[in-house]
PDB file of N, CA and C in Angstrom:
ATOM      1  N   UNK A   1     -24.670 -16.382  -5.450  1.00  0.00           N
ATOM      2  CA  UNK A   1     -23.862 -15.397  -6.135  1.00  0.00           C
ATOM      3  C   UNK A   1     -22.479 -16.004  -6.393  1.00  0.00           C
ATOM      4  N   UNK A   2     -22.171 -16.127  -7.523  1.00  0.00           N
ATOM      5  CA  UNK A   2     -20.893 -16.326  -7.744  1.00  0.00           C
ATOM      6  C   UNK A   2     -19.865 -15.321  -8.525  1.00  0.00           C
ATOM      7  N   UNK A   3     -18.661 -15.750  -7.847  1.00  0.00           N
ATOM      8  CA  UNK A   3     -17.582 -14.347  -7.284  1.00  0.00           C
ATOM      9  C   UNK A   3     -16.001 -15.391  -8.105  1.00  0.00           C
ATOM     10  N   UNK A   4     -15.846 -14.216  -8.754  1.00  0.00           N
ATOM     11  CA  UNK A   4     -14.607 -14.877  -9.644  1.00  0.00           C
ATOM     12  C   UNK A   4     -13.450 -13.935  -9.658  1.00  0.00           C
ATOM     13  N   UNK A   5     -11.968 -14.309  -9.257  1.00  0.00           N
ATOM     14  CA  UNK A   5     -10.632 -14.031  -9.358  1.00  0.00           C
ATOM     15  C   UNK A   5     -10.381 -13.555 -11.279  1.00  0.00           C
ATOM     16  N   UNK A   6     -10.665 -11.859 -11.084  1.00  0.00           N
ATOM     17  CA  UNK A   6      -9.601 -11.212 -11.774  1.00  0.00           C
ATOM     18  C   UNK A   6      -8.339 -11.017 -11.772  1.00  0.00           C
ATOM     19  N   UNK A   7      -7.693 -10.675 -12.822  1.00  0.00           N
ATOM     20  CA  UNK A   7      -6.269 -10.540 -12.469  1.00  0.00           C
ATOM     21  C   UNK A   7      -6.312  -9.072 -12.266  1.00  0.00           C
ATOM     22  N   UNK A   8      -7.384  -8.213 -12.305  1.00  0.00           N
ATOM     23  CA  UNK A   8      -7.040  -6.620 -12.035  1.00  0.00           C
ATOM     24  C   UNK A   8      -6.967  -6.950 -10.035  1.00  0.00           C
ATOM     25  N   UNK A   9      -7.697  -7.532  -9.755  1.00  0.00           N
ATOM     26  CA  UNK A   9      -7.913  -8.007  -8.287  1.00  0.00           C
ATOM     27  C   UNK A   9      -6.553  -8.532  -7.658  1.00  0.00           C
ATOM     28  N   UNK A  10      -6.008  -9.321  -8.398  1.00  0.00           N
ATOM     29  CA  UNK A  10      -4.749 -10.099  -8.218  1.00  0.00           C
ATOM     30  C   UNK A  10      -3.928  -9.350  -7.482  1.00  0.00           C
ATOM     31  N   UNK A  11      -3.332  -8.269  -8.834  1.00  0.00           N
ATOM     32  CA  UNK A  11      -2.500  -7.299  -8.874  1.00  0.00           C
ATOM     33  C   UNK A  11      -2.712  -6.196  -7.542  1.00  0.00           C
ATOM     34  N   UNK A  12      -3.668  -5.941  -7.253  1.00  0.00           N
ATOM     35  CA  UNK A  12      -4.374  -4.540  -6.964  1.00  0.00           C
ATOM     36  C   UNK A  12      -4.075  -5.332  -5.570  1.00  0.00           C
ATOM     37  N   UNK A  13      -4.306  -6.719  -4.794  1.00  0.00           N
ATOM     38  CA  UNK A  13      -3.834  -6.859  -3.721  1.00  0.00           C
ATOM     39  C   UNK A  13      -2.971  -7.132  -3.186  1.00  0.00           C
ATOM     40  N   UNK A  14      -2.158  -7.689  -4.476  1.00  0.00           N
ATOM     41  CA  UNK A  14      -0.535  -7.812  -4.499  1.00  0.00           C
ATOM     42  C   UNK A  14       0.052  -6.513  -4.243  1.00  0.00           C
ATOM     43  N   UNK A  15      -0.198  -5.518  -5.041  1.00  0.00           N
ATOM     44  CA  UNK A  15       0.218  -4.134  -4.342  1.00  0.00           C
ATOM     45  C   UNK A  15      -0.314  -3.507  -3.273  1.00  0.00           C
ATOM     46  N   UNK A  16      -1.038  -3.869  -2.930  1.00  0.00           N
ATOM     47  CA  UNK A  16      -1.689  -3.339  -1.814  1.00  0.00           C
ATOM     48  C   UNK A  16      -0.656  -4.243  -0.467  1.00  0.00           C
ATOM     49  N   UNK A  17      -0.616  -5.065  -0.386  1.00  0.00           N
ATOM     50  CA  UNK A  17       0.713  -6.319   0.181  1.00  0.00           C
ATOM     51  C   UNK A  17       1.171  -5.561   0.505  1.00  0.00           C
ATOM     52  N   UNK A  18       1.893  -5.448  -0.720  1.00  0.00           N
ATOM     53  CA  UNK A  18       3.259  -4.686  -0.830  1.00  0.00           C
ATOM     54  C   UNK A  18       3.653  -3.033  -0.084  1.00  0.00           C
ATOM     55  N   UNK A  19       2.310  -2.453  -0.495  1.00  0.00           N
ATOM     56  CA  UNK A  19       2.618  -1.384   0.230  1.00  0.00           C
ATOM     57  C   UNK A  19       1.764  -0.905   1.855  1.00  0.00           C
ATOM     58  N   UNK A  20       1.375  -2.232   2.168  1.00  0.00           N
ATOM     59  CA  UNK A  20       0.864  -2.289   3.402  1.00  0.00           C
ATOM     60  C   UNK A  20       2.193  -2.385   4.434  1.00  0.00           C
ATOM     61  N   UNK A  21       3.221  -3.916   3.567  1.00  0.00           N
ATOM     62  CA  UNK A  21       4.501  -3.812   4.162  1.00  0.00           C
ATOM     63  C   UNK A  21       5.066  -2.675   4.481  1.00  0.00           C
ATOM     64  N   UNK A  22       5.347  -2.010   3.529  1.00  0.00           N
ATOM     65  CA  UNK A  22       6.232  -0.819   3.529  1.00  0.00           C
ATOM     66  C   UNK A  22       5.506   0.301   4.464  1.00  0.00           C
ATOM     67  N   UNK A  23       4.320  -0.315   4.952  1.00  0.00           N
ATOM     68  CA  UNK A  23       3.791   1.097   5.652  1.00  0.00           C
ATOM     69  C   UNK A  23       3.937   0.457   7.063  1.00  0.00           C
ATOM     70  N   UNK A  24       3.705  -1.019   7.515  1.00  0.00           N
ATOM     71  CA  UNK A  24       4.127  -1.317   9.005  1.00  0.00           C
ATOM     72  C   UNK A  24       5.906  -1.497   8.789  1.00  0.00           C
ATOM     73  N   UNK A  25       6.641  -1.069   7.911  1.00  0.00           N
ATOM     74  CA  UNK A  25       8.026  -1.331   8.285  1.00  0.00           C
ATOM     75  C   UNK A  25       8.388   0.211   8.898  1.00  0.00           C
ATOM     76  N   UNK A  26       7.979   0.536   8.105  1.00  0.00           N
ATOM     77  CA  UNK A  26       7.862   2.151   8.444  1.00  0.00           C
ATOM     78  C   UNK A  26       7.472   3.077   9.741  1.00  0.00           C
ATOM     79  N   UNK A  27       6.287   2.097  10.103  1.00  0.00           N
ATOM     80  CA  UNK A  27       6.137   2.464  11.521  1.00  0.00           C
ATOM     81  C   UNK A  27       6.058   1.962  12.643  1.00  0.00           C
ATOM     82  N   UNK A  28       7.191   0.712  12.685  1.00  0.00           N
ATOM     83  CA  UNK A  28       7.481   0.116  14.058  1.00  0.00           C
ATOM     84  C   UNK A  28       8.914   0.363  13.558  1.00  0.00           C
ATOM     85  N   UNK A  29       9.973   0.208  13.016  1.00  0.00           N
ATOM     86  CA  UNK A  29      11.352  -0.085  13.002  1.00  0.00           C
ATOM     87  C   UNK A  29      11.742   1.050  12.826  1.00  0.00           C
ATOM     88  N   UNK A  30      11.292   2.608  12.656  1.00  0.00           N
ATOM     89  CA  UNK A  30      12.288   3.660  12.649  1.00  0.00           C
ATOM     90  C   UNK A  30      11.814   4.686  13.011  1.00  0.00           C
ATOM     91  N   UNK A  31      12.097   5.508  13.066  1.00  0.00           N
ATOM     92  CA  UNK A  31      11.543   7.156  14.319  1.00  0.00           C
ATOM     93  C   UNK A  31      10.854   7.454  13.320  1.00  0.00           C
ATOM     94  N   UNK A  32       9.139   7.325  12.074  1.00  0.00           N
ATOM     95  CA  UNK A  32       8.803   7.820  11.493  1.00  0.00           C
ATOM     96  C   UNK A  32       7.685   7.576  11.602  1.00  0.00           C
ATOM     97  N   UNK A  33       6.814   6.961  12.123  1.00  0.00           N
ATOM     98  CA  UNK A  33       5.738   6.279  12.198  1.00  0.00           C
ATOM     99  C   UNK A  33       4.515   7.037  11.790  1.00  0.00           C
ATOM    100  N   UNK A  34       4.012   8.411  11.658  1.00  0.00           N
ATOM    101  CA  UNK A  34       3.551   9.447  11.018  1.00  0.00           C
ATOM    102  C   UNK A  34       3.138   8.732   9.320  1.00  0.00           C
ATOM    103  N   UNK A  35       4.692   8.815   8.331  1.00  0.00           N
ATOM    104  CA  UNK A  35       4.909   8.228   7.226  1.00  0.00           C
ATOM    105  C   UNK A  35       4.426   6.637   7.305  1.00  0.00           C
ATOM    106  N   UNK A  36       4.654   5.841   7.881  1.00  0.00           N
ATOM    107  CA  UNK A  36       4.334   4.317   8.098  1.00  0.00           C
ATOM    108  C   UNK A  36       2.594   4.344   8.286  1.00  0.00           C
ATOM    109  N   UNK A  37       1.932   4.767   9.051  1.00  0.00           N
ATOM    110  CA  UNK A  37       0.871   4.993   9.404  1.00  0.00           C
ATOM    111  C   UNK A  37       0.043   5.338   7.749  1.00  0.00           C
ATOM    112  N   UNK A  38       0.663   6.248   7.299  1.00  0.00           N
ATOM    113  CA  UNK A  38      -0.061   7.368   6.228  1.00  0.00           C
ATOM    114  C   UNK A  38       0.197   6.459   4.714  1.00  0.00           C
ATOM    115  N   UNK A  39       1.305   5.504   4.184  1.00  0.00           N
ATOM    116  CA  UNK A  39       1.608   4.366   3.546  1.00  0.00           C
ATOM    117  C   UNK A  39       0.616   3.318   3.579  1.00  0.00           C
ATOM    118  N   UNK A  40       0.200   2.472   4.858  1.00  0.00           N
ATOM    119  CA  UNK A  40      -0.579   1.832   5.257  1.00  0.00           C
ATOM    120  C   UNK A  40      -2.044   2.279   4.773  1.00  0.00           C
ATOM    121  N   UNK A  41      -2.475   3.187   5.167  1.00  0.00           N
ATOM    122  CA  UNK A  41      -3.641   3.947   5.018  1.00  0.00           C
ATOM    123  C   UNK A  41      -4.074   4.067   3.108  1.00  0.00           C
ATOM    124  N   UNK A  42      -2.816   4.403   2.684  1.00  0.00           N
ATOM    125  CA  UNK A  42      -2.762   4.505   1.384  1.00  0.00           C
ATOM    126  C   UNK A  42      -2.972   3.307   0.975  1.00  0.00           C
ATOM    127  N   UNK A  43      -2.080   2.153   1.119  1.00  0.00           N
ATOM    128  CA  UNK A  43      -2.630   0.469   0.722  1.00  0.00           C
ATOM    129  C   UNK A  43      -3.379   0.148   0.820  1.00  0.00           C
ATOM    130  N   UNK A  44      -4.564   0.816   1.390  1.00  0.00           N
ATOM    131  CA  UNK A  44      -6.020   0.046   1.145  1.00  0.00           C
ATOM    132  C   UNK A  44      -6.909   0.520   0.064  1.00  0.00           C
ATOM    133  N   UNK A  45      -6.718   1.666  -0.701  1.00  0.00           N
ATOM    134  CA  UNK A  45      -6.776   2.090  -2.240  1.00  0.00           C
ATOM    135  C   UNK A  45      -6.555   0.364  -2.672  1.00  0.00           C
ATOM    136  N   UNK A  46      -5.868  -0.040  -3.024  1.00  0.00           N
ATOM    137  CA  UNK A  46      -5.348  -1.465  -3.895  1.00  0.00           C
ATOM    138  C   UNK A  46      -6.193  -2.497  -3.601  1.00  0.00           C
ATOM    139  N   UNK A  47      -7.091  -2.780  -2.679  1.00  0.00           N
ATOM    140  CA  UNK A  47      -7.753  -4.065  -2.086  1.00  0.00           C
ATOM    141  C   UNK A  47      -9.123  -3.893  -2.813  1.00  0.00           C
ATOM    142  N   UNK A  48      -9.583  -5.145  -3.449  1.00  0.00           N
ATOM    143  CA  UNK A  48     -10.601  -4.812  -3.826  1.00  0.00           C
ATOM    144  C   UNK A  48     -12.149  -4.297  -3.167  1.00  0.00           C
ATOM    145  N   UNK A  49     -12.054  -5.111  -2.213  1.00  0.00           N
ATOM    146  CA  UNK A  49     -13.486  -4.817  -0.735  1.00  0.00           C
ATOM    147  C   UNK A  49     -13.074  -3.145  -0.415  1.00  0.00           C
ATOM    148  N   UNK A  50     -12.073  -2.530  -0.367  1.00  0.00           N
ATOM    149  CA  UNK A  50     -11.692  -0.889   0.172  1.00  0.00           C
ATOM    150  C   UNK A  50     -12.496  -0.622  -0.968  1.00  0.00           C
ATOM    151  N   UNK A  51     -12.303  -0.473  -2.494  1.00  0.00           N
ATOM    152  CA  UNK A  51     -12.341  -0.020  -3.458  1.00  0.00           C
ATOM    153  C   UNK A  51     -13.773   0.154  -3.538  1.00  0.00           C
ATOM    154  N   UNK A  52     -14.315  -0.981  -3.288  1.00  0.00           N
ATOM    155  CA  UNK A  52     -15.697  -1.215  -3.604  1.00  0.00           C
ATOM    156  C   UNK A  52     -16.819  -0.575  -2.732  1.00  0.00           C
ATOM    157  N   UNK A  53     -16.332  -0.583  -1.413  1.00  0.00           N
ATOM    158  CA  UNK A  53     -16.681  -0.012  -0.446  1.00  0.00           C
ATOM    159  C   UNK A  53     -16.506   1.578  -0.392  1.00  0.00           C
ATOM    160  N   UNK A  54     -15.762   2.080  -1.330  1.00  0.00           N
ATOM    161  CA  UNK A  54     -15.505   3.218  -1.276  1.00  0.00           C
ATOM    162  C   UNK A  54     -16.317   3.893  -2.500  1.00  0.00           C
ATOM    163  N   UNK A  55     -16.669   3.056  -3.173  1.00  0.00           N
ATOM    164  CA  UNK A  55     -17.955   3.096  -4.456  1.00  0.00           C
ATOM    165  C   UNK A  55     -19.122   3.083  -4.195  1.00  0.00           C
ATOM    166  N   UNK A  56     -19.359   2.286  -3.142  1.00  0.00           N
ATOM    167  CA  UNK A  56     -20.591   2.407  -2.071  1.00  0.00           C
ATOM    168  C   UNK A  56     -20.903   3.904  -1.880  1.00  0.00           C
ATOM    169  N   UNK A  57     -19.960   4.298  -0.761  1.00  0.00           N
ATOM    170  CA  UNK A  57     -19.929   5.147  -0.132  1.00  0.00           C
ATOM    171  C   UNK A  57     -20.164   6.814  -0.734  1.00  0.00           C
ATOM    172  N   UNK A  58     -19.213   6.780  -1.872  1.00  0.00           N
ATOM    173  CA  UNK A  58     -18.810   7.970  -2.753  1.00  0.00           C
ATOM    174  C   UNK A  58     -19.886   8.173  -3.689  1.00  0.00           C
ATOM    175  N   UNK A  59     -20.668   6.865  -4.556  1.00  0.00           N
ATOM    176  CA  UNK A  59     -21.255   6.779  -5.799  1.00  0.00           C
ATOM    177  C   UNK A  59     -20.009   6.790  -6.699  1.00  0.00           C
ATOM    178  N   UNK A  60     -18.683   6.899  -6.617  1.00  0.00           N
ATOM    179  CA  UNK A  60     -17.316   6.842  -7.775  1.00  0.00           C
ATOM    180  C   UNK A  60     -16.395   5.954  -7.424  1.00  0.00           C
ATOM    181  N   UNK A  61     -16.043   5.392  -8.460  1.00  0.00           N
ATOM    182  CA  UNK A  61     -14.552   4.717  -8.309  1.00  0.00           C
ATOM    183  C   UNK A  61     -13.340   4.987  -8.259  1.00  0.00           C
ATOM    184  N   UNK A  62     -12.554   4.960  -8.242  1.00  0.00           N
ATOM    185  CA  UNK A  62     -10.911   4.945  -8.061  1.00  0.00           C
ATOM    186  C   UNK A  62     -10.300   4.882  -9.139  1.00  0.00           C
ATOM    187  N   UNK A  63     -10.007   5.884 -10.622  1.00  0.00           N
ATOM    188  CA  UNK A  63      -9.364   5.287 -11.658  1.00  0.00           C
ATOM    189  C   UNK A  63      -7.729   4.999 -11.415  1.00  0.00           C
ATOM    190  N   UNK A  64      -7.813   3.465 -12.530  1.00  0.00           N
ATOM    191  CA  UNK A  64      -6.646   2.951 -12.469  1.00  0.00           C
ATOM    192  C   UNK A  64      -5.629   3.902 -12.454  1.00  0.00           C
ATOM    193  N   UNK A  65      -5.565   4.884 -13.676  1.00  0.00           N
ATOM    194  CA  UNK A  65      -4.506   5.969 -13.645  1.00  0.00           C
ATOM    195  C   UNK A  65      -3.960   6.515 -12.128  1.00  0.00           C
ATOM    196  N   UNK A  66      -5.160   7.121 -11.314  1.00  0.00           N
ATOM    197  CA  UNK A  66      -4.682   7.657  -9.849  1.00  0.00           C
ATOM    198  C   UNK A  66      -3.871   6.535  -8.980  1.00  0.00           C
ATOM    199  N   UNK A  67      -4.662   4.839  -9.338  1.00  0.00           N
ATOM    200  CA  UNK A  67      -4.086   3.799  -8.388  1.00  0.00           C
ATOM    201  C   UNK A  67      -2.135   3.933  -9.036  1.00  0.00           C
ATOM    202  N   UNK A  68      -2.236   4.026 -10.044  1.00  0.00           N
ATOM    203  CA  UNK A  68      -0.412   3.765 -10.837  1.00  0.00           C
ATOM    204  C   UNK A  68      -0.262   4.702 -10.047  1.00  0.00           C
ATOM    205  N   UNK A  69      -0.437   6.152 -10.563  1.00  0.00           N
ATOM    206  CA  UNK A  69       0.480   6.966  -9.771  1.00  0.00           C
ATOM    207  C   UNK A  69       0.675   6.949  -8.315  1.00  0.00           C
ATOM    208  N   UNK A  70      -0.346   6.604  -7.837  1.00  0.00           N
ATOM    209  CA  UNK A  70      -0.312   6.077  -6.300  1.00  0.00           C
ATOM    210  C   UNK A  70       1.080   5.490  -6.105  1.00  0.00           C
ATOM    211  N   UNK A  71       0.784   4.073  -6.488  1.00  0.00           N
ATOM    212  CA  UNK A  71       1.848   3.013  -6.709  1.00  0.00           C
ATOM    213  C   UNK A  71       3.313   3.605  -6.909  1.00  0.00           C
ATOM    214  N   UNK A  72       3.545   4.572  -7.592  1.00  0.00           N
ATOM    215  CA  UNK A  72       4.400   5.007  -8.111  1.00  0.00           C
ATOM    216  C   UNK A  72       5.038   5.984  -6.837  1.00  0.00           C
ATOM    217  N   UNK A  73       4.325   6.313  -6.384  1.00  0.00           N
ATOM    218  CA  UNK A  73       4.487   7.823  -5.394  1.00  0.00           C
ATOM    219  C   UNK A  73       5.049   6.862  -4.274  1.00  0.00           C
ATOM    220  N   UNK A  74       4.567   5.952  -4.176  1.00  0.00           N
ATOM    221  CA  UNK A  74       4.866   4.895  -2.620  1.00  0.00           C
ATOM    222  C   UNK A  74       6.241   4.469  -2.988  1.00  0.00           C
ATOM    223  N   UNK A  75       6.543   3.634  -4.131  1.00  0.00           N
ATOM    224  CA  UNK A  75       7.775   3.299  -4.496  1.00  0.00           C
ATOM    225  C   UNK A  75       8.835   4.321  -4.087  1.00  0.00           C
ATOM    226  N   UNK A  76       8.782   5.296  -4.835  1.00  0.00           N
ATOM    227  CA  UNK A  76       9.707   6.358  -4.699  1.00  0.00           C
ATOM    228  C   UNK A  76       9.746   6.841  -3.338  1.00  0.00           C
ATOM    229  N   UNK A  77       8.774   7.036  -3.126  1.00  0.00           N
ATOM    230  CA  UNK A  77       9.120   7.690  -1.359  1.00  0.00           C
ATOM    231  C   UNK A  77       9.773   6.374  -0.389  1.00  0.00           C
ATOM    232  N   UNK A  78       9.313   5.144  -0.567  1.00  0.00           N
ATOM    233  CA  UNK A  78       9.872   4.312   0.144  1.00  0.00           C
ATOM    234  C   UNK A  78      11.414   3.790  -0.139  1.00  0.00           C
ATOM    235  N   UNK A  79      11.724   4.204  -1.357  1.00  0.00           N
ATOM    236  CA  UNK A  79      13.104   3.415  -2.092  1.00  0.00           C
ATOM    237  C   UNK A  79      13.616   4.236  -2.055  1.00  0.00           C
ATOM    238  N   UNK A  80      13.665   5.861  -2.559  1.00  0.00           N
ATOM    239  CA  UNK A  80      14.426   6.860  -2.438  1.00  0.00           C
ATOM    240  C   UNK A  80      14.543   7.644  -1.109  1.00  0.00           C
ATOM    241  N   UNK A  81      13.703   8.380  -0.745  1.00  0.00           N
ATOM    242  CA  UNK A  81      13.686   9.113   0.428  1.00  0.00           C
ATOM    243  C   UNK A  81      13.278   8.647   2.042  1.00  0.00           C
ATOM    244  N   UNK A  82      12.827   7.503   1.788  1.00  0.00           N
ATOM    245  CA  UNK A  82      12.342   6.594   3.076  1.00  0.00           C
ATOM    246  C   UNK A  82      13.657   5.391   3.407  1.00  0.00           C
ATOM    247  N   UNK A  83      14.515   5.192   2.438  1.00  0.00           N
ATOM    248  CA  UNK A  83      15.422   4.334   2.211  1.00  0.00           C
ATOM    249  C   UNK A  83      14.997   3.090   3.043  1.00  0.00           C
ATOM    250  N   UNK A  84      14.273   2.414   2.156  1.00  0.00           N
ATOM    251  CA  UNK A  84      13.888   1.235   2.589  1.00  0.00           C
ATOM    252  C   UNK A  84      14.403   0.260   2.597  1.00  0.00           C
ATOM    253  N   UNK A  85      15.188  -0.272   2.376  1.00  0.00           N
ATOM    254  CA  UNK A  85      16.580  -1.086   2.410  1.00  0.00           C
ATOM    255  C   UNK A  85      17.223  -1.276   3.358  1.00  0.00           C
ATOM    256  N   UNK A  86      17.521  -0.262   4.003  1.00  0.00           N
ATOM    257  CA  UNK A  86      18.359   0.138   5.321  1.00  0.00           C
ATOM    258  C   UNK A  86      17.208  -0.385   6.232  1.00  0.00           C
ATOM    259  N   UNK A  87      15.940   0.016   6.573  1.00  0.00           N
ATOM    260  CA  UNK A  87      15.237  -0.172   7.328  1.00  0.00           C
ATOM    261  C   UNK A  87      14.409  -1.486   7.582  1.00  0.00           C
ATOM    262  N   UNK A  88      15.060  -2.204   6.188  1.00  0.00           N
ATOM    263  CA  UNK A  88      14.838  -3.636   6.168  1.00  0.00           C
ATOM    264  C   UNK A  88      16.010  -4.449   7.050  1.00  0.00           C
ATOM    265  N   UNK A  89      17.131  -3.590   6.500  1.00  0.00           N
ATOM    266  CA  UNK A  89      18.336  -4.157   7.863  1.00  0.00           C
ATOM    267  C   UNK A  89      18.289  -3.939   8.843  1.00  0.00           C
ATOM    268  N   UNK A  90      17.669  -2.821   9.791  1.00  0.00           N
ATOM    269  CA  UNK A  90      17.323  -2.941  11.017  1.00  0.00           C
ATOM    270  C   UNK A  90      16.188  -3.740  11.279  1.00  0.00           C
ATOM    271  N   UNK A  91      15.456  -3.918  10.500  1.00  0.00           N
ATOM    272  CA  UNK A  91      14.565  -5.087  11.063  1.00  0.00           C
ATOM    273  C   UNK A  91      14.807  -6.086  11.355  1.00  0.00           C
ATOM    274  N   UNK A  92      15.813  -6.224   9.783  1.00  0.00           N
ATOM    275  CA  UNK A  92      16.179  -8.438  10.472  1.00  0.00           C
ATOM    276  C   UNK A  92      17.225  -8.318  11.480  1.00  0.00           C
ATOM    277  N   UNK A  93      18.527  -7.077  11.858  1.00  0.00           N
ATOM    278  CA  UNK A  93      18.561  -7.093  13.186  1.00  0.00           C
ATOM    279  C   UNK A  93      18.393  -7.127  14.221  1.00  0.00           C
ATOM    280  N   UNK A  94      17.188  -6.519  14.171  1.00  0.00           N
ATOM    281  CA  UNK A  94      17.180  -6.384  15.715  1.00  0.00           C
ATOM    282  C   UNK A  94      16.116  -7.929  15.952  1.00  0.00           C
ATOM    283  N   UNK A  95      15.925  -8.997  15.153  1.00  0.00           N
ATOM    284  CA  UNK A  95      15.575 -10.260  15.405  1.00  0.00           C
ATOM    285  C   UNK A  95      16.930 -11.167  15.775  1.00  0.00           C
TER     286      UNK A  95
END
């Protein structure tokens, strides 16, 4: 069987990265870990093996549209109301 690198794959684990970060920054470095936990959980939507596995499971896929707004919902909660910035400075502090 041969298995080939999309760029929908690329992306989808690049964000998934991304908001895996934002979900363990979330729940070791600040009194919220609830939110960090529930971020995390959400980043595995983006991985392709979750996705697929969840197509298995369901008989349906995941449309791209729900993954953006996903994406979108994480941003904002992490940049605006999670102030993730700040909680990036207590991290490299307390190293």
């Amino acid at each position: 069987m041969e298995r080939t690198l999309n760029i929908g794959s690329i992306i989808g684990s690049l964000v998934g990265l991304i908001a895996m970060a934002i979900g363990i920054i979330n729940t070791f470095w600040v009194n919220d870990p609830g939110y960090g936990i529930f971020i995390f959980l959400l980043s595995l939507v983006y991985f392709p093996q979750a996705a697929s596995l969840f197509k298995k499971v369901t008989g349906r896929s995941i449309p791209l549209l729900v993954k953006i707004l996903l994406g979108l919902f994480i941003l904002w909660t992490a940049l605006g109301v999670g102030e993730l910035f700040d909680k990036i400075d207590l991290m490299v502090n307390s190293f």
